[in-house]
Protein backbone atom coordinates (compact mmCIF):
# COMPACT_ATOMS: atom_id res chain seq x y z
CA UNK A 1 -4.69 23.20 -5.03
CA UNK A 2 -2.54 22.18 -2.37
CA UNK A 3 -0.16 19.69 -1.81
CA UNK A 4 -0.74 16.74 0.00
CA UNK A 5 1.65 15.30 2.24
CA UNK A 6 1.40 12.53 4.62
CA UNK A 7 3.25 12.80 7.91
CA UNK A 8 3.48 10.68 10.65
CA UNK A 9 5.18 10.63 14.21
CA UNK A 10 5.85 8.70 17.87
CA UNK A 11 5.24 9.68 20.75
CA UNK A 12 8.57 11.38 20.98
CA UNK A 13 7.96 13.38 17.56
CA UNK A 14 4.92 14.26 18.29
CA UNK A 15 5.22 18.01 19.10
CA UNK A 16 7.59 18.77 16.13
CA UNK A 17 5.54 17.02 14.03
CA UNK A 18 2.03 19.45 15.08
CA UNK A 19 4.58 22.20 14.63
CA UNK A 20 5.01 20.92 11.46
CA UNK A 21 1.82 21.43 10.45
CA UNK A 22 1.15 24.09 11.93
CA UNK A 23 3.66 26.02 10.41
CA UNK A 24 2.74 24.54 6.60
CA UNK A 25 -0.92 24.29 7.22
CA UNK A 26 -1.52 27.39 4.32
CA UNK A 27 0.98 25.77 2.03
CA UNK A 28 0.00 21.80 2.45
CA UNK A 29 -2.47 20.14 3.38
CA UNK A 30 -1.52 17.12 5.64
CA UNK A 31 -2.86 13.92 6.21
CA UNK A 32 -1.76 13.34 9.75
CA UNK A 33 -1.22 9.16 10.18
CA UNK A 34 -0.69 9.83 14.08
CA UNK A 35 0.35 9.41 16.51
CA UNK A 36 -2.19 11.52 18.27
CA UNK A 37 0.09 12.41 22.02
CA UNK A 38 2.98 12.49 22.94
CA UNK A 39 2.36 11.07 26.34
CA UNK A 40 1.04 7.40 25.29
CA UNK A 41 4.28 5.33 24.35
CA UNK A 42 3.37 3.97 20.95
CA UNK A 43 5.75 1.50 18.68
CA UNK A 44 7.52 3.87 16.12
CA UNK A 45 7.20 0.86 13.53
CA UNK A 46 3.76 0.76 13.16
CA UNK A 47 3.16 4.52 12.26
CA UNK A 48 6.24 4.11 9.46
CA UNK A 49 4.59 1.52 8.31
CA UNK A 50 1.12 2.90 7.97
CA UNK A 51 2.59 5.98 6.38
CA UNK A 52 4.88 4.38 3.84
CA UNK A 53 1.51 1.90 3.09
CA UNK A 54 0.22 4.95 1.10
CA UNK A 55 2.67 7.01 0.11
CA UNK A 56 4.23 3.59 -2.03
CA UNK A 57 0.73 3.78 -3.92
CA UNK A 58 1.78 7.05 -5.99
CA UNK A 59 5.18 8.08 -7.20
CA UNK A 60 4.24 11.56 -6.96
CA UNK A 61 3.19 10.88 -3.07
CA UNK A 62 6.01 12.64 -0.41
CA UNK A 63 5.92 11.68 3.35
CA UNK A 64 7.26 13.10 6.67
CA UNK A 65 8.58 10.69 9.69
CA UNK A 66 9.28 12.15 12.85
CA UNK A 67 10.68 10.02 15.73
CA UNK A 68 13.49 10.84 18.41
CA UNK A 69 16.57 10.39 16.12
CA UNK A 70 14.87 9.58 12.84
CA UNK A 71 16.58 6.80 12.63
CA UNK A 72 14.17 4.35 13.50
CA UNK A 73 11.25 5.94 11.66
CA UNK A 74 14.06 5.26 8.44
CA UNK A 75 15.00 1.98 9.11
CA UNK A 76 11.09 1.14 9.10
CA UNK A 77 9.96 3.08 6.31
CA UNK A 78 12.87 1.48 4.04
CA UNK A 79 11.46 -1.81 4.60
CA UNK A 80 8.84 -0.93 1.99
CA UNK A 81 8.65 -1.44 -1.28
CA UNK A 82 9.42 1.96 -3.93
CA UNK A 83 9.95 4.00 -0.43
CA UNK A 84 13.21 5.71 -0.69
CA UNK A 85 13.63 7.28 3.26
CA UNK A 86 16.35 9.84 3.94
CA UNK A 87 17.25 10.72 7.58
CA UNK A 88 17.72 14.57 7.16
CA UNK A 89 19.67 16.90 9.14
CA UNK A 90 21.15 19.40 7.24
CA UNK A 91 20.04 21.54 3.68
CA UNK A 92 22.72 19.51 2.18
CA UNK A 93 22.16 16.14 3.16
CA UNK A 94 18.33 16.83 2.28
CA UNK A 95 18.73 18.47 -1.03
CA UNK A 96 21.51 15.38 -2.03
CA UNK A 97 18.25 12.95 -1.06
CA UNK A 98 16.40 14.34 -3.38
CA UNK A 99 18.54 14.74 -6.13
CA UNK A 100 20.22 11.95 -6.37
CA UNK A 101 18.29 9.39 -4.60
CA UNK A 102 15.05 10.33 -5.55
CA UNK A 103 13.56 9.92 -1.66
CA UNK A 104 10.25 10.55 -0.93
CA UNK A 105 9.73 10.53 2.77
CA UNK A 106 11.91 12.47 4.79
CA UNK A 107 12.75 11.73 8.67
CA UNK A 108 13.62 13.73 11.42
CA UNK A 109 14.94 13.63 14.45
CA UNK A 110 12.94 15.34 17.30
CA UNK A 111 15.71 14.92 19.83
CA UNK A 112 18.22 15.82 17.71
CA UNK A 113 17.02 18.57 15.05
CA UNK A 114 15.98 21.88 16.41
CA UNK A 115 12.97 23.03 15.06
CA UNK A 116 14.10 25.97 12.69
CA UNK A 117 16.22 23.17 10.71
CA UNK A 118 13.50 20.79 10.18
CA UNK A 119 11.25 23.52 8.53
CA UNK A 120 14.24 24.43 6.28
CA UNK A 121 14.87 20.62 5.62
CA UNK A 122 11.34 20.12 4.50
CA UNK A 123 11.19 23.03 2.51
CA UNK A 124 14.09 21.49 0.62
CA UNK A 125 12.87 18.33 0.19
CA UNK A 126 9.32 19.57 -1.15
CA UNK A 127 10.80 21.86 -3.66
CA UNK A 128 14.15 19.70 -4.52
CA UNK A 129 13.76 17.66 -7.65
CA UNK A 130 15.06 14.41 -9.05
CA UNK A 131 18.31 14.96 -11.30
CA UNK A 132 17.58 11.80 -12.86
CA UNK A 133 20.72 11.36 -15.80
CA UNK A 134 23.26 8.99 -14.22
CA UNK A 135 21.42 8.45 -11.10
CA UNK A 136 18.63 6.64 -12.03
CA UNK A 137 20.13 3.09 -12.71
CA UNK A 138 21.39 3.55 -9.26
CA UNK A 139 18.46 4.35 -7.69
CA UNK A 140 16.36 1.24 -9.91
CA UNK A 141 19.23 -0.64 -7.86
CA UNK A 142 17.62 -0.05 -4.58
């Protein structure tokens, strides 16, 4: 069975996030929250929220933001309750998320990511585990 993720994009991380899929479609299966163009300007906000709406109702649920910097998409998802959002760039900074912050929705930068990376990054962050051990009173802090 496959896993499902939920992703989720603006208008400006839009195409990375189809190539996303595209390139993961035999591995995941994705529930796409939208948006659905990347013409239409849409309110980055609103699609973090939606996404981070259902991934907080499983602890075993994972999530992918895309927006122009990924920042945005972060600051957003964050606002929820048990979502733990990690801007990712690099293997290292993802893998670290995981580890020892336990995140479970990743963000990416359209604008600033090239493509390449944010296939490696998600890789990462799919198959990086929790350490647990000393980091989980810190993490029950957030």
């Amino acid at each position: 069975m496959k896993k499902r993720i939920f992703i989720s994009s603006d208008h400006a991380g839009f195409n990375l996030k189809e190539n996303i899929k595209k390139r993961f479609k035999k591995k995941y299966l994705f529930e796409d929250m939208g948006t659905d163009n990347s013409k239409t300007s849409v309110n980055y906000p609103d699609y973090a929220h939606k996404l981070c709406r259902k991934v907080s109702k499983n602890n075993r649920n994972i999530g992918i933001l895309v927006c122009g910097s990924g920042m945005g998409m972060s600051m957003a998802a964050n606002k929820h309750k048990n979502i733990r959002a990690a801007v990712c760039y690099s293997l290292k900074n993802t893998k670290l998320s995981r580890l020892h912050n336990n995140a479970n929705v990743i963000t990416l930068g359209s604008r600033l990511t090239k493509k390449n990376i944010a296939f490696k990054c998600i890789e990462t962050f799919i198959n990086t585990k929790f350490e647990g051990g000393r980091h989980i009173k810190r993490v029950r802090k957030i």
